[in-house]
Every structure is written in C-alpha cells, then in structure tokens.
N, C-alpha and C. Protein backbone atom coordinates (compact mmCIF):
# COMPACT_ATOMS: atom_id res chain seq x y z
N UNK A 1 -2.90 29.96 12.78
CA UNK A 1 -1.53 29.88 13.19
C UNK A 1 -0.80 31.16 12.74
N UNK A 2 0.15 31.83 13.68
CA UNK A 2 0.47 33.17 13.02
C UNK A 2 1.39 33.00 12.35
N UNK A 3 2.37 31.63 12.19
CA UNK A 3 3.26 31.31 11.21
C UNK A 3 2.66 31.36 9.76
N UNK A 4 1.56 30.53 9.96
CA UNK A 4 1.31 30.27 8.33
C UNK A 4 0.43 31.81 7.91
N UNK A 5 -0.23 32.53 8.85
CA UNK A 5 -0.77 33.90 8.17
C UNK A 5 0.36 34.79 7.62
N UNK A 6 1.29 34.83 9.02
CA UNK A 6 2.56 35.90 8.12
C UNK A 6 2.70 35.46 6.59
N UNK A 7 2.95 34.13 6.33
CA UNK A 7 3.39 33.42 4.82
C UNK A 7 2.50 33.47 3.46
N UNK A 8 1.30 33.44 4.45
CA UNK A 8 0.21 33.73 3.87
C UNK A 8 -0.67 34.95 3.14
N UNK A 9 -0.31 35.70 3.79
CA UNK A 9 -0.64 37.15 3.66
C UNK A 9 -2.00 37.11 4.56
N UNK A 10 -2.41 36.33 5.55
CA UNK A 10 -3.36 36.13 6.34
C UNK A 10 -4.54 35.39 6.38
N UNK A 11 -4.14 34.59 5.22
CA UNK A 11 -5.32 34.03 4.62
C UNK A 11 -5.09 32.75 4.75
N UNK A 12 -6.24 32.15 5.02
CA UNK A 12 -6.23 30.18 5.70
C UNK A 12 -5.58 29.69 3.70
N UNK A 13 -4.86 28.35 4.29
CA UNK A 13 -4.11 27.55 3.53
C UNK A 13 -5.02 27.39 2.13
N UNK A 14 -6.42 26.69 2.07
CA UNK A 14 -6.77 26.06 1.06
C UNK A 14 -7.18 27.72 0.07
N UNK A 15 -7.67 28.41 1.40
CA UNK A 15 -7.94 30.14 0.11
C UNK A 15 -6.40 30.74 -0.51
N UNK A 16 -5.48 30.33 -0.06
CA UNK A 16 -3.77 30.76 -0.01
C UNK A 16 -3.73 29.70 -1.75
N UNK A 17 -4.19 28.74 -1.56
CA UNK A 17 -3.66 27.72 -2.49
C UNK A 17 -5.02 27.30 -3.86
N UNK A 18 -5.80 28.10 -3.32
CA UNK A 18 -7.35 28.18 -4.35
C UNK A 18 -8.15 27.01 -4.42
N UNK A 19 -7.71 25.94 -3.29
CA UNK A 19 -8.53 25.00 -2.85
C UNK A 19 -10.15 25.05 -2.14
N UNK A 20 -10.16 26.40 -1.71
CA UNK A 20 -11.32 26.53 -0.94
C UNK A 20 -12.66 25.68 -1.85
N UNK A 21 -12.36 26.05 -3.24
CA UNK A 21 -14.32 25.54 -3.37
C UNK A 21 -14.00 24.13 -3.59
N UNK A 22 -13.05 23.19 -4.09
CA UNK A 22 -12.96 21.58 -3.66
C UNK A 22 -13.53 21.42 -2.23
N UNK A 23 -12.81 21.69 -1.10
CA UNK A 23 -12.85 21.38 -0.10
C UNK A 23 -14.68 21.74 0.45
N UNK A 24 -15.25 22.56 -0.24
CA UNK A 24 -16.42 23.13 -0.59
C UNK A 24 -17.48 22.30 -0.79
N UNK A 25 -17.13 21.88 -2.32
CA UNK A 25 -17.71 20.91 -3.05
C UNK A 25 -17.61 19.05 -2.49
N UNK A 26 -16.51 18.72 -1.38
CA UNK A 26 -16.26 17.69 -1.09
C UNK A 26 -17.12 17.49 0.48
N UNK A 27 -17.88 18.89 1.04
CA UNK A 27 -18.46 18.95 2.06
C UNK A 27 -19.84 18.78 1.69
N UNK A 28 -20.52 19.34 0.74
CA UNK A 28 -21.68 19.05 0.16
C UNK A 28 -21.78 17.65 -0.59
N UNK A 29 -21.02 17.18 -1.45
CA UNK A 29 -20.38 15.31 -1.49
C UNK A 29 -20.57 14.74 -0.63
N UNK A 30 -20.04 14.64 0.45
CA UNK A 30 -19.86 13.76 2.02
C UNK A 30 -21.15 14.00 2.56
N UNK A 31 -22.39 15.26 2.53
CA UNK A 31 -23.32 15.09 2.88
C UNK A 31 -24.27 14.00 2.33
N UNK A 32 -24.17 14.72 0.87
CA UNK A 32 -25.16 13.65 0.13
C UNK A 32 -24.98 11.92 0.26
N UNK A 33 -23.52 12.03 0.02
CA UNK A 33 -23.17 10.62 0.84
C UNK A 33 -23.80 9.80 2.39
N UNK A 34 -23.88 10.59 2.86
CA UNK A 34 -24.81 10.46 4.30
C UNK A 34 -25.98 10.28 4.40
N UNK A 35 -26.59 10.77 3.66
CA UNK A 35 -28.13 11.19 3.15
C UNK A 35 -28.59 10.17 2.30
N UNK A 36 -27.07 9.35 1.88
CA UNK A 36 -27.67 8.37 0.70
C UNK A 36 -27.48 6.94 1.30
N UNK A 37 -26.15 7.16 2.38
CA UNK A 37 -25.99 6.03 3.04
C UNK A 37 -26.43 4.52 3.24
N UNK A 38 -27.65 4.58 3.43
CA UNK A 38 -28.62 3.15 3.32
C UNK A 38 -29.71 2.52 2.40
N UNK A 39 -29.29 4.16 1.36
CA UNK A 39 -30.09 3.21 0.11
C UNK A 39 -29.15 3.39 -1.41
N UNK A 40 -28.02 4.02 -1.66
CA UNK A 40 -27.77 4.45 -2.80
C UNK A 40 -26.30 2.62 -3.13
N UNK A 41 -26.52 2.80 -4.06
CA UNK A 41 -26.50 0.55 -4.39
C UNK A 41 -24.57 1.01 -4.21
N UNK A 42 -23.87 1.82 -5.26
CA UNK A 42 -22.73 1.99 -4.98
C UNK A 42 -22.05 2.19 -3.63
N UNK A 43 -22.78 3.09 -2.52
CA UNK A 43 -22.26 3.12 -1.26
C UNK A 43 -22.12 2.04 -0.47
N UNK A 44 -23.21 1.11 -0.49
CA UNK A 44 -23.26 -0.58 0.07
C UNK A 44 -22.94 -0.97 -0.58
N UNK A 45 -21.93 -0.99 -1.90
CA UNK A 45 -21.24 -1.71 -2.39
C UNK A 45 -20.04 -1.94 -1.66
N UNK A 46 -19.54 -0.33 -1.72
CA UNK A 46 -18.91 0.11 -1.59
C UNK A 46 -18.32 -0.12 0.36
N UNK A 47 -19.21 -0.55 1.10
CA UNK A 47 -19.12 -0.89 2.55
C UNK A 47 -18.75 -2.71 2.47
N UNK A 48 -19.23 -3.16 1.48
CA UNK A 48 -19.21 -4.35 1.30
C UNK A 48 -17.47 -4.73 1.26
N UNK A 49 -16.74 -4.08 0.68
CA UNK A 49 -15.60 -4.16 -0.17
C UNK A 49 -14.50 -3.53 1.23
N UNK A 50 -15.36 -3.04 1.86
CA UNK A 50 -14.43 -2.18 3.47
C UNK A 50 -14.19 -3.50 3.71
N UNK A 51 -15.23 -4.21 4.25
CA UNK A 51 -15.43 -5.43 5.36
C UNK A 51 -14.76 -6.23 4.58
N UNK A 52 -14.92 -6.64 3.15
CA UNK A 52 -13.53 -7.77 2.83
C UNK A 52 -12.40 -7.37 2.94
N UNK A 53 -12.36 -5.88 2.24
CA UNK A 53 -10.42 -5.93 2.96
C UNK A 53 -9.94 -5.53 4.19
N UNK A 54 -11.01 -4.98 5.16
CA UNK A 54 -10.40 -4.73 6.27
C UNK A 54 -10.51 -5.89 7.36
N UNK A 55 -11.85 -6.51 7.24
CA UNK A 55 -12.48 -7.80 8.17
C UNK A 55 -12.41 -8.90 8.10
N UNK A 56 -11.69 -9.50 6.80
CA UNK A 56 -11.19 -10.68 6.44
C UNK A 56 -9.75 -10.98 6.57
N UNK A 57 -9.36 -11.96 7.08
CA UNK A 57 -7.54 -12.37 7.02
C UNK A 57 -7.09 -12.42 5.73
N UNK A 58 -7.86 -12.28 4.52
CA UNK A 58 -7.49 -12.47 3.09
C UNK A 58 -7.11 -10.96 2.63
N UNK A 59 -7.73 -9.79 3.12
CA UNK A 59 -7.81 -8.92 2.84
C UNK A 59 -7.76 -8.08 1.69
N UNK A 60 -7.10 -7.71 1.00
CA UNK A 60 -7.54 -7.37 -0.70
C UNK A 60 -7.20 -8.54 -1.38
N UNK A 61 -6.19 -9.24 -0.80
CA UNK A 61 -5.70 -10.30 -1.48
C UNK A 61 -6.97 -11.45 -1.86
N UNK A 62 -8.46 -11.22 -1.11
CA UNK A 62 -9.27 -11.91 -1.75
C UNK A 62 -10.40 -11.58 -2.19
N UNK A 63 -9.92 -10.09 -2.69
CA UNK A 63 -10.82 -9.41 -4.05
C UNK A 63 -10.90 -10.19 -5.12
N UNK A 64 -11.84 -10.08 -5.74
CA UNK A 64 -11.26 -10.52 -7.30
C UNK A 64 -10.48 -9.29 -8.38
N UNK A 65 -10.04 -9.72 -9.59
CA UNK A 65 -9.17 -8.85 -10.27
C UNK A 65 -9.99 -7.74 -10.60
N UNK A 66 -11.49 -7.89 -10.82
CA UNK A 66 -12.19 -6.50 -11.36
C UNK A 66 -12.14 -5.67 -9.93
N UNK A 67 -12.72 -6.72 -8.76
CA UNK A 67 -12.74 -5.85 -7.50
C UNK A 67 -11.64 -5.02 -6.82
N UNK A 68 -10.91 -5.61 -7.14
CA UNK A 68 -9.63 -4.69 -7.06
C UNK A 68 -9.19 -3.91 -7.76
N UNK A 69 -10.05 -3.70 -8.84
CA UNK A 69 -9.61 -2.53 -9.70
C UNK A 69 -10.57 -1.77 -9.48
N UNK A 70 -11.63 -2.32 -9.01
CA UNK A 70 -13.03 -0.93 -8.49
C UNK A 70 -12.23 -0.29 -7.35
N UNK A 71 -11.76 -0.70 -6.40
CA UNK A 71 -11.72 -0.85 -5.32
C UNK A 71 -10.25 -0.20 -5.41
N UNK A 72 -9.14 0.01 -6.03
CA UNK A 72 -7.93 0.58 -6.02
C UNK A 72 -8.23 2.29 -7.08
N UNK A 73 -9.30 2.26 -8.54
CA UNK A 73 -9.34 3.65 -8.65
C UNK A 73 -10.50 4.55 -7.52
N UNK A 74 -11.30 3.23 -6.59
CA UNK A 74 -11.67 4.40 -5.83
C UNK A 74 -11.05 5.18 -4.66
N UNK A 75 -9.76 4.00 -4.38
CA UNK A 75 -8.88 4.60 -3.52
C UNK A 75 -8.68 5.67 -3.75
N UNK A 76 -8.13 6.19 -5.34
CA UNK A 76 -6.80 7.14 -5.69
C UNK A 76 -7.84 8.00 -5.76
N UNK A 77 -9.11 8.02 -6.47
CA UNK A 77 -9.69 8.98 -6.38
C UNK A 77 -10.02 9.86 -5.13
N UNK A 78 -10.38 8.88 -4.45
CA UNK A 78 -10.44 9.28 -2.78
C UNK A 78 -9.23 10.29 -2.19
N UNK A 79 -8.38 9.62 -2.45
CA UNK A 79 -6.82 10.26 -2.19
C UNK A 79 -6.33 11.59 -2.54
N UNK A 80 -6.67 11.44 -3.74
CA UNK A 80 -6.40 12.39 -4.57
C UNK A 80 -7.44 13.79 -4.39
N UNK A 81 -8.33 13.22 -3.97
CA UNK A 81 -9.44 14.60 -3.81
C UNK A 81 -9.17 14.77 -2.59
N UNK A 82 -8.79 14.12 -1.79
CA UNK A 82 -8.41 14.82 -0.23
C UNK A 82 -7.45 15.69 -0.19
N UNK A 83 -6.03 15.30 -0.74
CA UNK A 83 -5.07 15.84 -0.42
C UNK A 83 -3.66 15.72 -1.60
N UNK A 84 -4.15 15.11 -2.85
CA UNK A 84 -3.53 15.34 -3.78
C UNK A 84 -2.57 13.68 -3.86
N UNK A 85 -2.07 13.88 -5.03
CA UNK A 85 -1.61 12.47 -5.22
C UNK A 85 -0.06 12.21 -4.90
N UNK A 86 -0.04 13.19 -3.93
CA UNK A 86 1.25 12.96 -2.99
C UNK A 86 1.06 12.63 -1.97
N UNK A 87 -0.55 12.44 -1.38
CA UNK A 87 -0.79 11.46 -0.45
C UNK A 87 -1.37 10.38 -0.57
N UNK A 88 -2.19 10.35 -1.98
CA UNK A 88 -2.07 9.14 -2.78
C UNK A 88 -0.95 7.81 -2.85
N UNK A 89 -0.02 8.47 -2.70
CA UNK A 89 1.45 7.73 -2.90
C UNK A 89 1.77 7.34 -1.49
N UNK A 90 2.00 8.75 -0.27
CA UNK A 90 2.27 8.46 0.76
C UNK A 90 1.51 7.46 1.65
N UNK A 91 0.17 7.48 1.38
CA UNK A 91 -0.78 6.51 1.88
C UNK A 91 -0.82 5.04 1.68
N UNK A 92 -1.33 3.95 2.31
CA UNK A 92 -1.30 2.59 1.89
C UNK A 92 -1.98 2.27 0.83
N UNK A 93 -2.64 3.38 0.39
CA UNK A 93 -3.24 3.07 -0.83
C UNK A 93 -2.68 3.28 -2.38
N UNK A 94 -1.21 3.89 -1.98
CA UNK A 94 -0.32 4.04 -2.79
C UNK A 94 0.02 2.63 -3.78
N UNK A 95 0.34 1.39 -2.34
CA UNK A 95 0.62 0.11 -2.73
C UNK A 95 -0.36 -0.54 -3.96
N UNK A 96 -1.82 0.12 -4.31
CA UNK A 96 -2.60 -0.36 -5.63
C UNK A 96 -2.31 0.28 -6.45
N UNK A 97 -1.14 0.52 -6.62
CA UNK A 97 -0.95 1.52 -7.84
C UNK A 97 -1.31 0.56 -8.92
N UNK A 98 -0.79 -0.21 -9.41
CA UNK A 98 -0.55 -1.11 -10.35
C UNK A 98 -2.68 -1.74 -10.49
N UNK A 99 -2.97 -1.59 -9.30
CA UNK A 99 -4.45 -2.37 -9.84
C UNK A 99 -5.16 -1.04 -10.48
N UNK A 100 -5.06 0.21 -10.11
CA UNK A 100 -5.36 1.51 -10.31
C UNK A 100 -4.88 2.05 -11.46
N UNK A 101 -3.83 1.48 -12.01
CA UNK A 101 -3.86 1.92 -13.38
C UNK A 101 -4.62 0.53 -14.50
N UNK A 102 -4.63 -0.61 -14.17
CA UNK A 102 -5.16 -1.46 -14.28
C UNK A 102 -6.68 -1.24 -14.75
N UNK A 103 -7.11 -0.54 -13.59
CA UNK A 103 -8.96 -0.31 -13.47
C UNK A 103 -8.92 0.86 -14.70
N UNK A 104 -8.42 2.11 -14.41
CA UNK A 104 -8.46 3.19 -15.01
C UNK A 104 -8.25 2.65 -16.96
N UNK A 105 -7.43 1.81 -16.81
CA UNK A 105 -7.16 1.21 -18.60
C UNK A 105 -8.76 0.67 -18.87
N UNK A 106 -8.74 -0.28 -17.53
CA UNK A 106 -10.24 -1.29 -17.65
C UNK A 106 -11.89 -0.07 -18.49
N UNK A 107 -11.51 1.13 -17.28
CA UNK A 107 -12.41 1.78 -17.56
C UNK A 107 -12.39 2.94 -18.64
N UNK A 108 -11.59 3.31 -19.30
CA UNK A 108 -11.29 3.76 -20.57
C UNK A 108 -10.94 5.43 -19.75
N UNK A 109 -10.56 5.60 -18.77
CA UNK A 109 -10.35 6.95 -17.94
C UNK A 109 -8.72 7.05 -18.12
N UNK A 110 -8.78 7.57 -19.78
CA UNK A 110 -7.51 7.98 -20.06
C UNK A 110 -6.70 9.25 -19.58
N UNK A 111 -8.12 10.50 -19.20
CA UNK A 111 -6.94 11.31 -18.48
C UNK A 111 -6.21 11.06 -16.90
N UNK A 112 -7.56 10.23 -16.24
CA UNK A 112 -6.74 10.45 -15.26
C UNK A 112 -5.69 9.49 -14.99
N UNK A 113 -5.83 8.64 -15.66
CA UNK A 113 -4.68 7.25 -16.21
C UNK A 113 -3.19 8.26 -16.33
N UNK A 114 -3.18 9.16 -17.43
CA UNK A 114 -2.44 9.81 -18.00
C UNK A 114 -1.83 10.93 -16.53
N UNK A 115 -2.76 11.05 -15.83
CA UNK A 115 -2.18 12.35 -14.31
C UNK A 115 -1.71 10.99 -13.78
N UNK A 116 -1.97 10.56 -13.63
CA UNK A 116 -1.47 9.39 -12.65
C UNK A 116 -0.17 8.58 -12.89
N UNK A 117 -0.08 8.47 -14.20
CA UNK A 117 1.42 8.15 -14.38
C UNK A 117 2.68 9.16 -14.05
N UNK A 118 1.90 10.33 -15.08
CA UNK A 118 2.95 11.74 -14.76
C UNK A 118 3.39 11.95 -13.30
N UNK A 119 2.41 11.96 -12.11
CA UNK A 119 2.54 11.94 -10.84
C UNK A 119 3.73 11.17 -10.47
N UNK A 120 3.21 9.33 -11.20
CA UNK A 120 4.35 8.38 -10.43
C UNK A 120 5.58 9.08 -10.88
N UNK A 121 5.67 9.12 -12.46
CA UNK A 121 7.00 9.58 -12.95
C UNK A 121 7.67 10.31 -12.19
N UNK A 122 6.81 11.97 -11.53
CA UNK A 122 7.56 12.95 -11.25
C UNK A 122 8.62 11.99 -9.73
N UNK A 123 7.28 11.86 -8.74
CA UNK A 123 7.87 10.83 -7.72
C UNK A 123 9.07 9.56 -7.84
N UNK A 124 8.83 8.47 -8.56
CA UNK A 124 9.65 7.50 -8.42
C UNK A 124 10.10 7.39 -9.87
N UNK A 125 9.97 8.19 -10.90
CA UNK A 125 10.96 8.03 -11.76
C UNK A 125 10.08 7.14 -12.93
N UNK A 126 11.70 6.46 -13.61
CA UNK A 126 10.72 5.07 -13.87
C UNK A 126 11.18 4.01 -13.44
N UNK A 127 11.50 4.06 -11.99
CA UNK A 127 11.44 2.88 -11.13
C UNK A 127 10.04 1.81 -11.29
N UNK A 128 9.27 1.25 -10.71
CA UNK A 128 8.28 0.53 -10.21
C UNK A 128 7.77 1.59 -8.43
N UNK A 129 6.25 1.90 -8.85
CA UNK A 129 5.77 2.31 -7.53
C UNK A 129 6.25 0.67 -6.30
N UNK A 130 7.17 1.01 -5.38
CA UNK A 130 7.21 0.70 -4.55
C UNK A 130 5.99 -0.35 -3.27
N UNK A 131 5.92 -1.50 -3.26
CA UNK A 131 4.45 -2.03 -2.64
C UNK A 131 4.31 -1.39 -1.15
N UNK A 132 5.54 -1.69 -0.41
CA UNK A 132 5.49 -1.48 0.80
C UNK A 132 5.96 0.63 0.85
N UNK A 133 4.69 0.61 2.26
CA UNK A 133 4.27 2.15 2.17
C UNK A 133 5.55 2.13 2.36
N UNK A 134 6.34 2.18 3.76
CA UNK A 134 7.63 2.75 4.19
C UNK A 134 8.54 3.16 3.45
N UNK A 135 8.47 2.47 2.43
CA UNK A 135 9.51 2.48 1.05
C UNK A 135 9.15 3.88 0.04
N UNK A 136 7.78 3.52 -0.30
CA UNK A 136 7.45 5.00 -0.86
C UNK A 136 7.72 6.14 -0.14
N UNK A 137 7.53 6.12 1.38
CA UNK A 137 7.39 8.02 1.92
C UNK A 137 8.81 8.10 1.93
N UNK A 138 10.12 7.20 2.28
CA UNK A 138 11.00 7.39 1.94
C UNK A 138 11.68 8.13 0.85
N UNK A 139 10.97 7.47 -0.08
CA UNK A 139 11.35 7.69 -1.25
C UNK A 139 10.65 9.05 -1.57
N UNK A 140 9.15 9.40 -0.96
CA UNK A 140 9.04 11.06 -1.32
C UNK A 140 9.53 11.69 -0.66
N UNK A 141 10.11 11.72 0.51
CA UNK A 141 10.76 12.70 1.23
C UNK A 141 11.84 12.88 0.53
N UNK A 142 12.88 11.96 0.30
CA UNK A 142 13.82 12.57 -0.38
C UNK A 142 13.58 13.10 -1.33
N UNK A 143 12.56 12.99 -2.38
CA UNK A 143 12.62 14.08 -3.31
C UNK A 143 11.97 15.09 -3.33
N UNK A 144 11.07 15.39 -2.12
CA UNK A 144 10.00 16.34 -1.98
C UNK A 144 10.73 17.93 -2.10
N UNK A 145 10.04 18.50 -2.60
CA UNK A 145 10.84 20.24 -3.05
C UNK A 145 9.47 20.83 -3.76
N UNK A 146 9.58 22.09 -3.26
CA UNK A 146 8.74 23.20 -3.91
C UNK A 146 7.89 23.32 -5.06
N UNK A 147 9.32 22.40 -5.56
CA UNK A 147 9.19 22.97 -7.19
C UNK A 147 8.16 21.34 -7.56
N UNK A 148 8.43 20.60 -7.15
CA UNK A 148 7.41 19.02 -7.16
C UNK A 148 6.30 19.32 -6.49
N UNK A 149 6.21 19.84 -5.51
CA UNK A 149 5.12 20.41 -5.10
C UNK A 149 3.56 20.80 -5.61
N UNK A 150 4.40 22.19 -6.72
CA UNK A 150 3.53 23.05 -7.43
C UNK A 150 3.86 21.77 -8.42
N UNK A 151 4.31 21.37 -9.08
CA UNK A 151 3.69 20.35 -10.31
C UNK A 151 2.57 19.55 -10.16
N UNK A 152 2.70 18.79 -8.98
CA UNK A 152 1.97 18.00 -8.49
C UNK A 152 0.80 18.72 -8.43
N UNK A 153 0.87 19.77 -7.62
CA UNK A 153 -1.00 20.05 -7.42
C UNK A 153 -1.28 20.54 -8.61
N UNK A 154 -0.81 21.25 -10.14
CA UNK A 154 -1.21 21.10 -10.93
C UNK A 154 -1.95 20.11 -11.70
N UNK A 155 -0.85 18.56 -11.47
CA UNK A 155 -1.78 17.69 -11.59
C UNK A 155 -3.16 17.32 -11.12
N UNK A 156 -3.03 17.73 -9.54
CA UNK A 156 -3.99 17.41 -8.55
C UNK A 156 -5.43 18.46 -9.31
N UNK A 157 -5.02 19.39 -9.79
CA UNK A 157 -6.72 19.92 -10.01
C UNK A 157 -6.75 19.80 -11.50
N UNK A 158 -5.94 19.24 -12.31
CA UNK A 158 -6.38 19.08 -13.36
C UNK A 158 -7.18 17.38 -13.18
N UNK A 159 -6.89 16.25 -12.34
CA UNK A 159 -7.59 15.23 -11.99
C UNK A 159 -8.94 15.84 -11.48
N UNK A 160 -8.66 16.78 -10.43
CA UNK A 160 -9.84 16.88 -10.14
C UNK A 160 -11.04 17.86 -11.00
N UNK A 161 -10.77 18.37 -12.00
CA UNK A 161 -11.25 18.24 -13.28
C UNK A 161 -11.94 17.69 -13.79
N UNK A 162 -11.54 16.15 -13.86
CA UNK A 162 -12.36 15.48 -14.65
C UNK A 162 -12.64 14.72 -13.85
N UNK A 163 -12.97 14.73 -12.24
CA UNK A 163 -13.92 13.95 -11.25
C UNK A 163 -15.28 13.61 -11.67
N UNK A 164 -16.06 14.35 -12.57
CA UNK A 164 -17.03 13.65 -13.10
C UNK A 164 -17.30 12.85 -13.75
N UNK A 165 -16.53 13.07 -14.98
CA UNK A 165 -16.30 11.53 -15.92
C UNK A 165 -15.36 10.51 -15.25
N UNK A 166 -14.90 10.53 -14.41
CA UNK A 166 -14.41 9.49 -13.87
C UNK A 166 -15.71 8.95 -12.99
N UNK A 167 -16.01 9.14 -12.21
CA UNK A 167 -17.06 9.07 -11.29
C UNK A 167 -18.01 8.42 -12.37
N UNK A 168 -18.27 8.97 -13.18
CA UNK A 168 -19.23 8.18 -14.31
C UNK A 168 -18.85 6.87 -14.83
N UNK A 169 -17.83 7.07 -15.14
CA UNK A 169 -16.47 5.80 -15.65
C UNK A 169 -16.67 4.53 -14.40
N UNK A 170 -16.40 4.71 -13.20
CA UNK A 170 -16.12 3.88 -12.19
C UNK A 170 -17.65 3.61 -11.93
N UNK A 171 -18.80 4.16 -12.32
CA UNK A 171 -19.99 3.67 -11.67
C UNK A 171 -20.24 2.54 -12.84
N UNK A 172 -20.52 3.10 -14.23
CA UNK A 172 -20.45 2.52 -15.36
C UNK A 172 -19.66 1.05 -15.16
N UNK A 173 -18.33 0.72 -14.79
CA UNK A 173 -17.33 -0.15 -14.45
C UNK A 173 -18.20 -1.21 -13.73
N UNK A 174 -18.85 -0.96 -12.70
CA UNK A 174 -19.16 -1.55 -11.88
C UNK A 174 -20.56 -2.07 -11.98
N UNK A 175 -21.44 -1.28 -13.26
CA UNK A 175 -22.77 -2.06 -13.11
C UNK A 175 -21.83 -2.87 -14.82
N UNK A 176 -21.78 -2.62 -15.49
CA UNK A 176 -20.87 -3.99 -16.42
C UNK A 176 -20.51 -4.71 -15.79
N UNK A 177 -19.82 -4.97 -14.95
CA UNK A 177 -19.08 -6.24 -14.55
C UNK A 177 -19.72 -6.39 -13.32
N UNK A 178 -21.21 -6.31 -13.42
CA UNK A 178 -22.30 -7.16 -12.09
C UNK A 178 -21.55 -7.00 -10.70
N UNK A 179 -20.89 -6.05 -10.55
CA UNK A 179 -20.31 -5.57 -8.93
C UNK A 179 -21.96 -4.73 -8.33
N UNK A 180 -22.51 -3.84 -8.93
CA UNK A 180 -23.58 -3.41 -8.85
C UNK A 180 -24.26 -3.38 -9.42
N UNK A 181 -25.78 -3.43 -8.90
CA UNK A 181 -27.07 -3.30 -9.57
C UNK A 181 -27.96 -2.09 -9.83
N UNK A 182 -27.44 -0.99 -10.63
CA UNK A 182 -28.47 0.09 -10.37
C UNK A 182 -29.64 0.08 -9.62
N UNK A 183 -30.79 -0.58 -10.29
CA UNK A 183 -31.99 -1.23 -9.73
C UNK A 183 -31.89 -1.39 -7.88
N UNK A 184 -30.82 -1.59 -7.43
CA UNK A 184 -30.67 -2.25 -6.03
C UNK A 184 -31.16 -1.83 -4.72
C-alpha cells in the first residue's frame, strides 16, 4: 500500500514494527501443527473442546471449571500471539477473561497472569472486563491512542517471551487434571 510505505519508510508493517520473526516463528508452529494434526494428544484435545463450545447448545457454558480454564488461557494465548492483547480483548474471547486469569493462577503462569492484568488495567481500568464483546470494543475505541498502543505491544512481546513456559504450563495443566493423556 503506498500509504503505509510512505509512513513506513517502505518497509511492510510487521518489519516496520519488529514483528517479522513472530509472525516467522508462528508459520513454522502452524506447520508442525498440521503435521501433528491426527496424532499429537493436545491437538485432539484440543478439537474436542471446538465441538463442545461451538457444536453444542450448552456451549462453554458446559465445560467444566478446569476446561474452561484450559480452554480460556488457550484462547488468550492464541490471541495474543496473533495480534496482541488488544485483540485479545476486542475478540469474543475477551469475554473469558475471568476463566483466563483463573487458569493462568491454576497454572502457576505468573508472568503472563501479571501482562494480562496490566493489559486489562491499561484498557478498562479497574472496572470489571466487560462479558459482552460489543461493550468491550466500545470501550477500546474510546480509549485507543498511540501512546496505549506502544504500551500494549510492549506487553505483547514481553508475553510472547515467555510463550514457552507457558506452553509448558498449559500442557503440564492438562495432563494433571486428566484433560490429556500424554501416552494418547
């Protein structure tokens, strides 16, 4: 786009913003993910947990409390490695905030517990994260600015930082509390 090169100094967005090797590292991820698809025990867990909340009329509402805490820090993580935890928020997956800090306590993943509050703070204050999405993007648009911006993605790569011990944390989570079976 010749808008964003002029701004840019010509250079695509994620090399402009030093995202390039995430977006990098999340392409070689998504492969192995593919590659692991039909045998690795977390991914068919992990399909299992689609089909209850998307294919059931109960929908998360008939997770159980651990499953919803597997199942809400893998949201944010998800979120958060896509596009930072201002779409974390903006997204419907914003609405698990509360099971997501929940899981993250569950799983002893104090930093990213700790980005994740700072985030809500900067966003909604110390209101309560908002359940219904409409309410949140509301609520980030009006405060969205430059200067929240650059905080935020500070946060955003210091989470993504410690994507490994979390990732370790949430697998760990899940063979304890018999959601998965290594062995499987």
């Amino acid at each position: 786009m010749p808008d964003t090169a002029a701004r840019t100094g010509g250079l695509c967005m994620p090399c402009k913003l030093g995202t390039r090797a995430e977006i990098e590292a999340a392409k070689v991820a998504m492969k192995r993910l593919c590659e692991l698809e039909d045998t690795d025990p977390f991914r068919l867990y992990w399909l299992e947990l689609v089909n209850k909340v998307y294919k059931s009329d109960a929908g998360i509402a008939g997770l159980s409390n651990v499953e919803r805490q597997y199942w809400a820090v893998n949201c944010l993580s998800g979120e958060v490695h896509n596009g930072g935890f201002d779409q974390y928020f903006y997204n419907s997956s914003g609405s698990t905030y509360s099971d997501a800090v929940d899981g993250l306590k569950a799983m002893g993943a104090t930093t990213s517990l700790l980005l994740l509050e700072k985030a809500k703070k900067m966003i909604f204050g110390l209101a309560d994260v908002p359940g219904e999405t409409g309410i949140r993007r509301r609520i980030q648009v009006a405060v969205d600015s430059d200067a929240l911006q650059r905080r935020l993605d500070q946060l955003d790569k210091k989470f993504w930082g410690d994507a490994g011990n979390l990732a370790t944390r949430i697998e760990n989570f899940a063979i304890s509390h018999g959601l998965v079976r290594a062995d499987r």
